[in-house]
Protein backbone atom coordinates (compact mmCIF):
# COMPACT_ATOMS: atom_id res chain seq x y z
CA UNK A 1 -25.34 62.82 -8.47
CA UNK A 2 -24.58 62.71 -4.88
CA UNK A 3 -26.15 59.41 -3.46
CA UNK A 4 -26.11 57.97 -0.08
CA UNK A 5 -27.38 55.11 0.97
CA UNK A 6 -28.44 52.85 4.24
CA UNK A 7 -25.69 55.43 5.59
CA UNK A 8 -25.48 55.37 9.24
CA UNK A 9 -22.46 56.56 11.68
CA UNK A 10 -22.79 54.73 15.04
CA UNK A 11 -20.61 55.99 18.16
CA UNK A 12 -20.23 53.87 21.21
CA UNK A 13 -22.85 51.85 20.06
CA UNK A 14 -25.57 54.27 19.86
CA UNK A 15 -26.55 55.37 16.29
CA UNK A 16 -26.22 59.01 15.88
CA UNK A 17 -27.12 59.56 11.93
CA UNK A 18 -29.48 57.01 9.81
CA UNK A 19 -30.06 58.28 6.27
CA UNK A 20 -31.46 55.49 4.26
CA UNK A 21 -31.35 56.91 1.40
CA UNK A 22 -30.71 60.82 -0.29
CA UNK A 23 -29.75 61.79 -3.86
CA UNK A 24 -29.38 65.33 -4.88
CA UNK A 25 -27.86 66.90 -7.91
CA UNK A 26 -24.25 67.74 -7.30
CA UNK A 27 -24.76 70.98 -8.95
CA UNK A 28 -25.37 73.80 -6.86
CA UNK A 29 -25.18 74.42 -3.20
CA UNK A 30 -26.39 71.50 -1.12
CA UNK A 31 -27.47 72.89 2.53
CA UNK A 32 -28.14 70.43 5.63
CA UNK A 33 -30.20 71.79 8.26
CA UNK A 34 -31.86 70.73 11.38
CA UNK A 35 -32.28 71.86 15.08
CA UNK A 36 -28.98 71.34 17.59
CA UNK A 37 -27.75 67.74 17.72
CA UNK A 38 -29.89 66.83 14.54
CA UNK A 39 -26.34 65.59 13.55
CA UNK A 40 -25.36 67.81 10.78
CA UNK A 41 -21.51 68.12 11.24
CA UNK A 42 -21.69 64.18 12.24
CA UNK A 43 -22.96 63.94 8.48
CA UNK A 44 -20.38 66.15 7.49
CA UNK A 45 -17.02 64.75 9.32
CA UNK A 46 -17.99 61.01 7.88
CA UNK A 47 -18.19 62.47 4.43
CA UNK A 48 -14.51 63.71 5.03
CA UNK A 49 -13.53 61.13 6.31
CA UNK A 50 -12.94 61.88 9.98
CA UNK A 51 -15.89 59.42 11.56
CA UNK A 52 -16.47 55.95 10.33
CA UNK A 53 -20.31 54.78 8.70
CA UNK A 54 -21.31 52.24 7.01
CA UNK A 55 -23.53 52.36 3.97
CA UNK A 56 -22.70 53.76 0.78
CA UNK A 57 -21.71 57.50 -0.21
CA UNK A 58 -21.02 58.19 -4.74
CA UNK A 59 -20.24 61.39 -5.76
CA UNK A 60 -20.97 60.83 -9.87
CA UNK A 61 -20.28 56.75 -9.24
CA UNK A 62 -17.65 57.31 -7.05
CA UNK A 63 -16.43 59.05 -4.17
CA UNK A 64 -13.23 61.25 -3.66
CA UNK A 65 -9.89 60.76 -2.84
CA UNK A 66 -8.28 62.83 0.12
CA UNK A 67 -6.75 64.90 -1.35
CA UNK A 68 -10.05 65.89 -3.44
CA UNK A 69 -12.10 66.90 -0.34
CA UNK A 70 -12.13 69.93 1.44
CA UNK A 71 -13.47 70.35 4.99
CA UNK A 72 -14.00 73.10 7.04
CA UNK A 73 -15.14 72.00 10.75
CA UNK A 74 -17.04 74.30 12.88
CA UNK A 75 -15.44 77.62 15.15
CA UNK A 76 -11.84 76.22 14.23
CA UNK A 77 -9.27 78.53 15.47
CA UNK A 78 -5.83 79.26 14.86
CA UNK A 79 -3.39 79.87 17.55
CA UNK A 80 0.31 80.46 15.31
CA UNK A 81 1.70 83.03 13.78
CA UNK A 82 2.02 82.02 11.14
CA UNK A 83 1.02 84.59 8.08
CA UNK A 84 -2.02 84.74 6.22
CA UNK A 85 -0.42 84.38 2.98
CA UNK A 86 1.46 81.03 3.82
CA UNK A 87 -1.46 79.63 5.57
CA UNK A 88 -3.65 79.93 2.38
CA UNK A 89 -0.08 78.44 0.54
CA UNK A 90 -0.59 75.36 3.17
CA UNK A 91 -4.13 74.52 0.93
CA UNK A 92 -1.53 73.77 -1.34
CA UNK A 93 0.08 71.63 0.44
CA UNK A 94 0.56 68.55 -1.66
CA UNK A 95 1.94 70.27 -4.70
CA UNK A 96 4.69 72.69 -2.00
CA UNK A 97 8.05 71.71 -2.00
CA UNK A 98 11.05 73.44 -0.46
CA UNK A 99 10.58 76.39 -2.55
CA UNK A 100 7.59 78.26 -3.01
CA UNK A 101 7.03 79.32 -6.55
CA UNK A 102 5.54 82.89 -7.77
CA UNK A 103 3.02 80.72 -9.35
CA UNK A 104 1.71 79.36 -6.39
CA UNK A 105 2.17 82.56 -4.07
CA UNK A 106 0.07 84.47 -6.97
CA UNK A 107 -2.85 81.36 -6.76
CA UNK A 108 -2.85 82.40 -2.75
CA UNK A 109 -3.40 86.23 -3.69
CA UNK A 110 -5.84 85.49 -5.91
CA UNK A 111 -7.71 83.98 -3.81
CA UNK A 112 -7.37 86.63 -0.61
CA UNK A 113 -8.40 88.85 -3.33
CA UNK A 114 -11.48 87.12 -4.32
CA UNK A 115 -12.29 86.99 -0.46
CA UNK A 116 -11.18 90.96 -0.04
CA UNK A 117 -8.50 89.88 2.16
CA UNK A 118 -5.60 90.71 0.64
CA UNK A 119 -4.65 93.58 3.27
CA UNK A 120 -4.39 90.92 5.61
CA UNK A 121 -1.64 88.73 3.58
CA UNK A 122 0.97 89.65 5.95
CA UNK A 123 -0.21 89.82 9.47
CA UNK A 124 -0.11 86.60 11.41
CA UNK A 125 -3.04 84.41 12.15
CA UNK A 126 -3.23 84.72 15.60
CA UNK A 127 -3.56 88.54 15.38
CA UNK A 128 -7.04 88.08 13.75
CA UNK A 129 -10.60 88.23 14.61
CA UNK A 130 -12.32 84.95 14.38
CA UNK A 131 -14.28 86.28 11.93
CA UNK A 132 -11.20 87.34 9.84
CA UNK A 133 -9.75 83.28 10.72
CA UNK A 134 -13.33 82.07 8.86
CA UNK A 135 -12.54 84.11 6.02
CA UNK A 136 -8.89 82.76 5.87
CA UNK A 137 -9.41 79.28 6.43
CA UNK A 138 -12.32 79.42 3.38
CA UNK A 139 -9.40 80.81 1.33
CA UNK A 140 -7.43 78.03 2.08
CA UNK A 141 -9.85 75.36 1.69
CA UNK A 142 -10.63 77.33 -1.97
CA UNK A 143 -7.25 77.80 -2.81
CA UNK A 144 -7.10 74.06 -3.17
CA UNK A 145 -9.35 73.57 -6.26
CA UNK A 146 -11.69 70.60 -4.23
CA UNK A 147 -13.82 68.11 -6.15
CA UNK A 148 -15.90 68.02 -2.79
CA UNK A 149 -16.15 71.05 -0.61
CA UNK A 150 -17.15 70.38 2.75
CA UNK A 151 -18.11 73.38 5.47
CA UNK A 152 -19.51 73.22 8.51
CA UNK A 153 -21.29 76.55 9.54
CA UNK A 154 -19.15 79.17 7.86
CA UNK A 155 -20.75 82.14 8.82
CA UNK A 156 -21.21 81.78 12.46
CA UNK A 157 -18.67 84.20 13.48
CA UNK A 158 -19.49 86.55 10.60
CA UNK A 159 -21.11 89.89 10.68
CA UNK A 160 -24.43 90.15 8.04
CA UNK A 161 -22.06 91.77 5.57
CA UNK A 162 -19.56 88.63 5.35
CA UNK A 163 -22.29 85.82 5.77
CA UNK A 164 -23.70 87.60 2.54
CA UNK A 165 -20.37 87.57 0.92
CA UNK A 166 -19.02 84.40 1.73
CA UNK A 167 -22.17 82.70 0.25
CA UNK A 168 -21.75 84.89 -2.65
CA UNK A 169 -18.63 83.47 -3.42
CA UNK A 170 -19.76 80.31 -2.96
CA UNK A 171 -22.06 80.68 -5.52
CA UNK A 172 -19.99 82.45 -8.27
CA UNK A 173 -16.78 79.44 -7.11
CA UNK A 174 -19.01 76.50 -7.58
CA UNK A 175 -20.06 78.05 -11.43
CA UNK A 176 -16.36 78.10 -12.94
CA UNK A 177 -15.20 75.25 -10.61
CA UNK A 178 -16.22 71.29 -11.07
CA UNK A 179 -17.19 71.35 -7.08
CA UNK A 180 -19.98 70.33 -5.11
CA UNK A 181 -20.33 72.04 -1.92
CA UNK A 182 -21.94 70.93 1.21
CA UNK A 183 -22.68 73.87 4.01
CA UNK A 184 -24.18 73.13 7.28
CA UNK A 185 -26.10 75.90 8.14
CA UNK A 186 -27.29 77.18 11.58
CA UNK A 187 -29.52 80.37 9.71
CA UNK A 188 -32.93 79.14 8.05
CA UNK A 189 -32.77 82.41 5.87
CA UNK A 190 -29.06 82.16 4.46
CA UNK A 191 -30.03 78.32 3.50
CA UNK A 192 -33.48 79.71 1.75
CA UNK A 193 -31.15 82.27 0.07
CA UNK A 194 -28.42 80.57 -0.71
CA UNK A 195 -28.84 76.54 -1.18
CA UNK A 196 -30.90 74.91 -3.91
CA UNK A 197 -31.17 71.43 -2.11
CA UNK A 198 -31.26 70.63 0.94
CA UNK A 199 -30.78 67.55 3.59
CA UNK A 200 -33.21 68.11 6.88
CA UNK A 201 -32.19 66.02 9.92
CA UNK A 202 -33.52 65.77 13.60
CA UNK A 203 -32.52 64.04 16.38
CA UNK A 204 -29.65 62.16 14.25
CA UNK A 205 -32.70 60.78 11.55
CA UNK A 206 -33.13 61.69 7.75
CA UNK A 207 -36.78 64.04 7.73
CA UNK A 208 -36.13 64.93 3.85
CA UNK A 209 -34.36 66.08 1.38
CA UNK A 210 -34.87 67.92 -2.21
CA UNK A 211 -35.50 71.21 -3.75
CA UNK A 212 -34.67 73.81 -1.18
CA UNK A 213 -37.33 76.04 -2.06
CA UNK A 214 -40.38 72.93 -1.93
CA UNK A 215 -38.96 72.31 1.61
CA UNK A 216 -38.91 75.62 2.79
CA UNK A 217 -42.86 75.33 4.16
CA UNK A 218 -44.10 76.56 7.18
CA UNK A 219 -45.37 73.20 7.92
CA UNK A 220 -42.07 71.51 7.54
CA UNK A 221 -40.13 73.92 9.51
CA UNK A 222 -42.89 74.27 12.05
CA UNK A 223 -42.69 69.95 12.30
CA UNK A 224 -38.57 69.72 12.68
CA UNK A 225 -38.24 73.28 15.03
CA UNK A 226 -40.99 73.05 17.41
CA UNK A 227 -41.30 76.72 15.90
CA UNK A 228 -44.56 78.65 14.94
CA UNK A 229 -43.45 80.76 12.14
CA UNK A 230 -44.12 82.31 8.87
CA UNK A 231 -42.27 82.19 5.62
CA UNK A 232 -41.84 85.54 3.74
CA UNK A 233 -40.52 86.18 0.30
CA UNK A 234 -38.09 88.64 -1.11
CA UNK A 235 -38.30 90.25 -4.33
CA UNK A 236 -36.34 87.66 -5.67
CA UNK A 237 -38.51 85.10 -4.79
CA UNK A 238 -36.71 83.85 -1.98
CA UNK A 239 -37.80 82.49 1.14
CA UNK A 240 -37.67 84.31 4.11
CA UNK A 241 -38.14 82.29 7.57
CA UNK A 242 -39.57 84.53 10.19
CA UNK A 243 -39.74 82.73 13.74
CA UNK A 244 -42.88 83.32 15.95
CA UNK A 245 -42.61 81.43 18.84
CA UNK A 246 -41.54 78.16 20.40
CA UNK A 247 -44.66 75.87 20.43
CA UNK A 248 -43.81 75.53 23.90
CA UNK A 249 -44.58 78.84 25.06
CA UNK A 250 -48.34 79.33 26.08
């Protein structure tokens, strides 16, 4: 189980997340979602470690080391060129030594292959897209076999055809991995889609969390957006969230 509890991150005094308390199956893909500033990749840079709380975060009665947690902040960029293939290697960093064994350089491929990026093992990062940096940088963050996974809005400089395939992956890693992943998502549909529990914030507070597809309700959605919409569903079953209108237009 993922529990946390009377978890609040204050900076300069001012509390900007409360969650008193959320527990969610660590199976699966856990989603947080909320308007701008709710404070989803505040939730996400304490559970990595990068902003202080206090409270109480277990991950199955504990909570990770370092070097068990991935993170992925948000529009990162790369400006080195420094090659695909050895920045997927650097996920790897704490087992690399002076030499770099076939072993590892074949874990790396595997991975840009999983991702469909191995055509791009050799050009240098700062030759990329940011789209094509996204992809890398998930490699990298995969290639390191994480107990926690940790990504804040992965698919934000992705085209329809990536943001479907990224999550895709996702799903299929998480199934022959022992990982819990944690996506911040800016795209109502993808989390419907792709997430089976979610965490809803607003203005830095908890609103809910659970089930992704009990949450998914027009009235919920309507309450934390300010949005009138209406909530569709695929042939799958899935939810689709189709905005109307801001309730502040007339």
């Amino acid at each position: 189980m993922l529990l946390l509890t009377d978890f609040q991150v204050k900076i300069d005094h001012k509390t900007r997340l409360n969650i008193p308390k959320a527990e969610l199956s660590n199976s699966g893909i856990i989603g947080v979602i909320g308007p701008n500033g709710s404070g989803k990749s505040t939730l996400l840079k304490s559970l990595a470690g990068f902003l202080n709380h206090s409270g109480k975060k277990q991950l199955d009665h504990q909570w990770p080391s370092s070097n068990q947690i991935s993170y992925m902040p948000q529009a990162y960029l790369v400006k080195s060129k420094l090659k695909v293939e050895d920045c997927v290697l650097l996920g790897q960093r704490e087992q690399l030594s002076w030499r770099i064994t076939e072993t590892q350089r074949s874990k790396a491929m595997e991975i840009l292959n999983e991702l469909q990026l191995s055509h791009l093992a050799k050009r240098s990062m700062d030759s990329l897209s940011g789209g094509q940096q996204q992809m890398v940088l998930l490699a990298q963050r995969l290639s390191r076999n994480p107990t926690l996974l940790l990504l804040d809005e992965p698919t934000s400089a992705l085209d329809m055809y990536h943001q479907l395939e990224v999550l895709s992956i996702l799903q299929s890693f998480i199934q022959t991995h022992r990982t819990t992943v944690i996506i911040a998502l800016h795209e109502l549909t993808l989390a419907s889609r792709f997430t089976d529990q979610l965490i809803i914030l607003k203005e830095g507070q908890l609103v809910s969390y659970g089930n992704t597809h009990q949450l998914i309700t027009e009235a919920l959605i309507s309450q934390v957006y300010q949005i009138d919409c209406q909530i569709l569903t695929t042939h799958e079953q899935k939810p689709v969230v189709v905005p109307i209108r801001s309730k502040r237009c007339v």
